[in-house]
C-alpha atoms as a PDB file:
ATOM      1  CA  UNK A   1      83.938  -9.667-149.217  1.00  0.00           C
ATOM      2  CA  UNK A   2      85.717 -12.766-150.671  1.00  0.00           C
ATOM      3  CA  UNK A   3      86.618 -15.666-149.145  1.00  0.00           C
ATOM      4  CA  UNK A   4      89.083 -18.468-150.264  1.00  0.00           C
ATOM      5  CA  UNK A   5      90.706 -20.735-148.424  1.00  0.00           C
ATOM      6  CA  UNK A   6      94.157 -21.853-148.972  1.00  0.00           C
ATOM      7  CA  UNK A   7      94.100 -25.809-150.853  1.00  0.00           C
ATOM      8  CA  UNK A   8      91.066 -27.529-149.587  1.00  0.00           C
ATOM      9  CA  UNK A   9      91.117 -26.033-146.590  1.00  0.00           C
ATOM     10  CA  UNK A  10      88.091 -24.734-144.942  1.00  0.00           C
ATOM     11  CA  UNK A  11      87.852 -20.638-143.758  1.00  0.00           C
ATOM     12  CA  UNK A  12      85.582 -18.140-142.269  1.00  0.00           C
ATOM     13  CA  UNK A  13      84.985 -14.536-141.036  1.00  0.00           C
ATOM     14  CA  UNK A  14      82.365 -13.135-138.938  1.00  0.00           C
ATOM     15  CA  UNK A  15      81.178 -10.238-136.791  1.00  0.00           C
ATOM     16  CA  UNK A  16      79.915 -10.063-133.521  1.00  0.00           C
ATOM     17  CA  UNK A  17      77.375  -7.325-132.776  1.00  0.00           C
ATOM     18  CA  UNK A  18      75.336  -7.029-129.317  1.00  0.00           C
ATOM     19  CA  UNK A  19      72.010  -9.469-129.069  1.00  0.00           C
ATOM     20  CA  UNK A  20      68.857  -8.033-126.962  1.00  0.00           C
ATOM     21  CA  UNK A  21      66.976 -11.741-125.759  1.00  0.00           C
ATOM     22  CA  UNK A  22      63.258 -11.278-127.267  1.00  0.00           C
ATOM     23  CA  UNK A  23      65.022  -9.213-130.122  1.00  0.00           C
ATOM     24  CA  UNK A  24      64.105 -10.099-133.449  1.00  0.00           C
ATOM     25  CA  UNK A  25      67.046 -10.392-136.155  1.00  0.00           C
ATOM     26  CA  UNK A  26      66.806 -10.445-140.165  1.00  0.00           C
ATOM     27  CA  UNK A  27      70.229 -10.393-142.147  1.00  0.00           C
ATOM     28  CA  UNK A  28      69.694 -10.260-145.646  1.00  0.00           C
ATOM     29  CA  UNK A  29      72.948  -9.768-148.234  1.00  0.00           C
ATOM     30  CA  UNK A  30      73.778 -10.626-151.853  1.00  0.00           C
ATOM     31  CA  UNK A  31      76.389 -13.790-152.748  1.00  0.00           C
ATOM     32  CA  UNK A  32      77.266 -15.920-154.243  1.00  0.00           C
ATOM     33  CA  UNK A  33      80.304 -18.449-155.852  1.00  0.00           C
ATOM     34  CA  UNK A  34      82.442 -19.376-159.159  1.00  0.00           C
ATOM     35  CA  UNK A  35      81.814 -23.446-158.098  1.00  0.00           C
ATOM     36  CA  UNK A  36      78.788 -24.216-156.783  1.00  0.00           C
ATOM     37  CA  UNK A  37      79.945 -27.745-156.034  1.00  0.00           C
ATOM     38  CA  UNK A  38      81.911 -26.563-153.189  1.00  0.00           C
ATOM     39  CA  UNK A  39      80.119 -25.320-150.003  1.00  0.00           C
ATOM     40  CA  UNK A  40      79.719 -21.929-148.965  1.00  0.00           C
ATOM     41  CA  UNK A  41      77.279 -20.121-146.491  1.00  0.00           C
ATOM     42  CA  UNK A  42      76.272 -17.327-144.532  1.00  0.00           C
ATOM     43  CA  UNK A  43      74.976 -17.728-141.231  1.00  0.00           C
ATOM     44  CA  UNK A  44      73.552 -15.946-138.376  1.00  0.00           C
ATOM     45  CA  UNK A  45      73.685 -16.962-134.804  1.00  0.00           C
ATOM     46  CA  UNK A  46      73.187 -16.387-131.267  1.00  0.00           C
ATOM     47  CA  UNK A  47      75.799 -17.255-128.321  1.00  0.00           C
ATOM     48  CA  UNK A  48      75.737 -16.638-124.880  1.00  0.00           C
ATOM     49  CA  UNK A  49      77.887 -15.140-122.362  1.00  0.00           C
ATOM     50  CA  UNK A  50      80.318 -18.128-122.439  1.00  0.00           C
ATOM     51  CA  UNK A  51      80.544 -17.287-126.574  1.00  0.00           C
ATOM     52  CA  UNK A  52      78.671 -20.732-127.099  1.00  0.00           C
ATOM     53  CA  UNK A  53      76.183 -21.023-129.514  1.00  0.00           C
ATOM     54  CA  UNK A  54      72.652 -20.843-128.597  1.00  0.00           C
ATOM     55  CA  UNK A  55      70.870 -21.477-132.094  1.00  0.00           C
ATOM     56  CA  UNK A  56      71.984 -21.108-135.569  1.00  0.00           C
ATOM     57  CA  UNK A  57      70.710 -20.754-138.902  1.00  0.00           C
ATOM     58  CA  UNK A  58      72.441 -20.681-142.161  1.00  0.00           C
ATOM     59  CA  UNK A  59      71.750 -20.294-145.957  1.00  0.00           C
ATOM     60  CA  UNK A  60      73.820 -22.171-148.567  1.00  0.00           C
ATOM     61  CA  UNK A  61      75.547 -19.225-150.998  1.00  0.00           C
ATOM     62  CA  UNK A  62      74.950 -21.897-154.415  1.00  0.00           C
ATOM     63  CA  UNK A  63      74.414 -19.066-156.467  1.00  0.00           C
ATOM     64  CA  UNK A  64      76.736 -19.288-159.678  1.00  0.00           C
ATOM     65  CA  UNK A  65      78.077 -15.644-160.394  1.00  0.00           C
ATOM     66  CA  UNK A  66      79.615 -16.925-163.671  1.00  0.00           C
ATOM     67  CA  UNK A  67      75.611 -17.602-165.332  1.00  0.00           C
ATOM     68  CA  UNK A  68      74.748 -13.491-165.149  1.00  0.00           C
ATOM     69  CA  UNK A  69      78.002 -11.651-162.953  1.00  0.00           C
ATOM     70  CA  UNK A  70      75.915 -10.867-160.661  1.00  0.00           C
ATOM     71  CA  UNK A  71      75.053 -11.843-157.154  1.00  0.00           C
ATOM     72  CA  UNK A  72      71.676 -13.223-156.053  1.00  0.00           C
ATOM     73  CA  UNK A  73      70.068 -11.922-153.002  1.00  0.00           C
ATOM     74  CA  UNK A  74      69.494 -14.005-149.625  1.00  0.00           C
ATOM     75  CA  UNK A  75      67.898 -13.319-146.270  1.00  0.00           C
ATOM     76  CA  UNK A  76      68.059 -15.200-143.371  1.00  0.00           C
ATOM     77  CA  UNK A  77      65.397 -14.875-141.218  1.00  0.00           C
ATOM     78  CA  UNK A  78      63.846 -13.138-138.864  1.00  0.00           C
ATOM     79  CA  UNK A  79      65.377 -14.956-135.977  1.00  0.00           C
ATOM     80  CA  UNK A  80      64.135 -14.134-132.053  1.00  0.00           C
ATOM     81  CA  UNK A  81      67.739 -14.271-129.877  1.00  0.00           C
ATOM     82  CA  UNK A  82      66.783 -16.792-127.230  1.00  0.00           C
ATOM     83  CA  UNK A  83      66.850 -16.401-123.509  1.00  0.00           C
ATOM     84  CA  UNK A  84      70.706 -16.075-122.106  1.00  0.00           C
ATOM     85  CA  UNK A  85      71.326 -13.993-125.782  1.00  0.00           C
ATOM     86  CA  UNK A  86      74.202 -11.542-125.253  1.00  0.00           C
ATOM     87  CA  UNK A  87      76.155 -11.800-128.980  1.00  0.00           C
ATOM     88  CA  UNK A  88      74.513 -12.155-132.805  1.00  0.00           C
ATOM     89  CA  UNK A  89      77.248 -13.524-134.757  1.00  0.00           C
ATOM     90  CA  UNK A  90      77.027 -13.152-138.854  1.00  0.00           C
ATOM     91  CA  UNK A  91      79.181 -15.723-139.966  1.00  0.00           C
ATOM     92  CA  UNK A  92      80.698 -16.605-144.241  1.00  0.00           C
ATOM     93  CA  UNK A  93      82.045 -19.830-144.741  1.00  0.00           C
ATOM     94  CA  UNK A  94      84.044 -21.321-147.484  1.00  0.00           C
ATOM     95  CA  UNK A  95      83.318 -24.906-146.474  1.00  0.00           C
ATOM     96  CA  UNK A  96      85.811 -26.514-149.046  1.00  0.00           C
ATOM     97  CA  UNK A  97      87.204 -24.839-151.839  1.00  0.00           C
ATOM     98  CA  UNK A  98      86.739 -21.747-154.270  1.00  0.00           C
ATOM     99  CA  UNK A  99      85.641 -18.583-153.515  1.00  0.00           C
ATOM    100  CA  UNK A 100      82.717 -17.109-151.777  1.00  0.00           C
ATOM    101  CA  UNK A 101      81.279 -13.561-152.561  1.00  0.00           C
ATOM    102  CA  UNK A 102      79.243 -11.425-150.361  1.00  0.00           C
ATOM    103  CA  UNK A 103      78.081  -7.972-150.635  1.00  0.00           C
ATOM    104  CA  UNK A 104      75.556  -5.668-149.292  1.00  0.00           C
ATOM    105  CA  UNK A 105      75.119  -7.834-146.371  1.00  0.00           C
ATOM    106  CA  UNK A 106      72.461  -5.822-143.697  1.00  0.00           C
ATOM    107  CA  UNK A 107      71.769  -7.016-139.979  1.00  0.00           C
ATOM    108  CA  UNK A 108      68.619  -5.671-138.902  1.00  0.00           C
ATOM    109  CA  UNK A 109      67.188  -5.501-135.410  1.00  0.00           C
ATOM    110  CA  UNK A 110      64.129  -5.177-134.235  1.00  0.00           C
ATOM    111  CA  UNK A 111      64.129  -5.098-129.946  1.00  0.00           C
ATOM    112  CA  UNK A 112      61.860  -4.320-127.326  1.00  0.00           C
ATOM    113  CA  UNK A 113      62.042  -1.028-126.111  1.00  0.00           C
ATOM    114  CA  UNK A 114      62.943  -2.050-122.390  1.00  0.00           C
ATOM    115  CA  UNK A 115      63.965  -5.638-122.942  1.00  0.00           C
ATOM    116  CA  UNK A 116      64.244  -5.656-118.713  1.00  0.00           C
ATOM    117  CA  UNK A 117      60.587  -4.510-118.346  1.00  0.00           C
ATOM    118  CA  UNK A 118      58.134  -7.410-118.795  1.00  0.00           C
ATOM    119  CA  UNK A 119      55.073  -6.910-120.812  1.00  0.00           C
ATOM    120  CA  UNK A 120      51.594  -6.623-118.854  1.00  0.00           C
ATOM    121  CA  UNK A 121      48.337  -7.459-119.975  1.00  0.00           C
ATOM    122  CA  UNK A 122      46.097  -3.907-120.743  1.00  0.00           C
ATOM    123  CA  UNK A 123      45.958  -1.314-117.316  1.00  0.00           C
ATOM    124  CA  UNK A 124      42.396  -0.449-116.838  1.00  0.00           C
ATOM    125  CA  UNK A 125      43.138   4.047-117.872  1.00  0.00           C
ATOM    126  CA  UNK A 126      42.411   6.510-115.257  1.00  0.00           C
ATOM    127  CA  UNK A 127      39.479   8.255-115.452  1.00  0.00           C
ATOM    128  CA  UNK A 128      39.170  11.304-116.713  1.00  0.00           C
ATOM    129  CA  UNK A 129      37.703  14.547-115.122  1.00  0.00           C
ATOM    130  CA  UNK A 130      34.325  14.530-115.197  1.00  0.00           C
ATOM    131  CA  UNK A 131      32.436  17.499-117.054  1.00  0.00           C
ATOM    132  CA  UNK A 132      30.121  19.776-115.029  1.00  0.00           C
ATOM    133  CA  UNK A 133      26.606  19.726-117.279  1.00  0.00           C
ATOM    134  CA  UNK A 134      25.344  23.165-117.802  1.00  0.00           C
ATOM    135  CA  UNK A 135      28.813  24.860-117.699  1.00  0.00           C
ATOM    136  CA  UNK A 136      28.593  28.439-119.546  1.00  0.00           C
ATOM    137  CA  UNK A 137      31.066  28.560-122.662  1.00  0.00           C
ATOM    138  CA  UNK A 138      33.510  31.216-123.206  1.00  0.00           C
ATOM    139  CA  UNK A 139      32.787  33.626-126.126  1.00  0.00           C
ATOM    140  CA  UNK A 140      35.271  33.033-129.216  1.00  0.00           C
ATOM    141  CA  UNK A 141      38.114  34.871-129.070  1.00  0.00           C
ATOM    142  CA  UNK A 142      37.485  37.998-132.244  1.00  0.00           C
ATOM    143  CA  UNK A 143      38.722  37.192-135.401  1.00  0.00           C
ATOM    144  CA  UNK A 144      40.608  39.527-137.150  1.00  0.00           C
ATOM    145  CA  UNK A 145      40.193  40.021-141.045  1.00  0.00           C
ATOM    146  CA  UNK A 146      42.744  38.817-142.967  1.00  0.00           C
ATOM    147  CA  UNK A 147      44.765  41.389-145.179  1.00  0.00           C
ATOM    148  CA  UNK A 148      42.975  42.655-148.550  1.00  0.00           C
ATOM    149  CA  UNK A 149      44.127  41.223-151.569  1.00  0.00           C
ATOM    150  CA  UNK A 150      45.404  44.229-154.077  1.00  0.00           C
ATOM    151  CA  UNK A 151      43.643  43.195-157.565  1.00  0.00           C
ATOM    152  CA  UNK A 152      45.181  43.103-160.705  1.00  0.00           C
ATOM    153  CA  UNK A 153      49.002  42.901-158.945  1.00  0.00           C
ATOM    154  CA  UNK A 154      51.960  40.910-161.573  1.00  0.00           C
ATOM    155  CA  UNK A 155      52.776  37.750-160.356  1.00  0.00           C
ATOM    156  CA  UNK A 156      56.762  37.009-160.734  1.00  0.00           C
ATOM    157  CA  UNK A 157      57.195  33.590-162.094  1.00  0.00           C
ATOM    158  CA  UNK A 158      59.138  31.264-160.211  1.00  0.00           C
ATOM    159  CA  UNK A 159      62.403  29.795-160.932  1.00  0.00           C
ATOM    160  CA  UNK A 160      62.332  26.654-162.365  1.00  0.00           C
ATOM    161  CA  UNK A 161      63.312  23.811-160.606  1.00  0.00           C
ATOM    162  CA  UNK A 162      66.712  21.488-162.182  1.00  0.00           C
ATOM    163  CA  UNK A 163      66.950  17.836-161.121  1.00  0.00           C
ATOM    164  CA  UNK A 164      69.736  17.492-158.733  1.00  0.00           C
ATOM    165  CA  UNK A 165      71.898  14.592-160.054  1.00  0.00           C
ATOM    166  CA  UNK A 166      72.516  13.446-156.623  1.00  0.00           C
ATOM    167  CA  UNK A 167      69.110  12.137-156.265  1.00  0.00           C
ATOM    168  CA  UNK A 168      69.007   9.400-158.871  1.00  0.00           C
ATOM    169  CA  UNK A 169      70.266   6.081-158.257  1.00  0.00           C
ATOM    170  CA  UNK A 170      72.275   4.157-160.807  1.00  0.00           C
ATOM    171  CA  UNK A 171      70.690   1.224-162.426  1.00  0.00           C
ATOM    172  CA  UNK A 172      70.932  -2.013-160.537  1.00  0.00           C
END
């Protein structure tokens, strides 16, 4: 993704995706910018039902993709949604000027199976059946042997194995 505004004027794009309250929330992605005098960020945050926002938390993009051309990797997080959670937005901002790059950028979640259920403390377990001392065994069940090896019979060799191509990554 690239971002520039038109002039000096500030832009942004984001995506909403569903928030679980107790949820925890790690976006990580790569970025970075041609002018790191100019402000540009990613952000991740929480908004309620109303869309307004609950907490936020950002990471300045400052990387300069001119000094290697590539982009340096960022992470913000892991954030818990706060109670009255219903949206996590992950938000890029050109604050003022040049262009913003991001790439790769991953929202994971992490959320409580039944976020409606409240945890309890340990439940004492049931107990189990209780054994009768003394209790004859039952016999084993008769083994039967296993087939006889033939001696002395050719092996066929097997057909070697060629790397699949598909399974190596480039280089990074």
């Amino acid at each position: 993704m690239f971002l520039r505004p038109t002039g000096q004027i500030a832009g942004a794009v984001w995506q909403d995706h569903l928030a679980v309250p107790g949820g925890n929330y790690l976006l990580t992605l790569a970025g970075g910018t041609h002018n790191t005098t100019f402000g540009h960020e990613a952000a991740m945050q929480f908004l309620d039902a109303n869309g307004a926002v609950l907490t936020s938390d950002s990471v300045e993009l400052d990387y300069d993709v001119d000094t290697r051309g590539d982009l340096a990797d960022y992470a913000i997080g892991p954030n818990k949604a706060p109670a009255g959670s219903v949206t996590v937005r992950v938000v890029f901002r050109n604050l003022n000027g040049d262009w913003v790059k991001a790439d790769a950028a991953c929202l994971l979640a992490s959320v409580p199976a039944n976020p409606d259920t409240p945890v309890t403390p340990d439940t004492p377990a049931t107990p189990e059946t209780p054994v009768t001392p003394n209790t004859p065994a039952t016999p084993d069940t008769p083994v039967t042997p296993e087939t006889p090896v033939t001696p002395n019979t050719p092996v066929t060799p097997e057909t070697p194995v060629q790397p699949e191509a598909a399974n190596t990554l480039p280089p990074t």
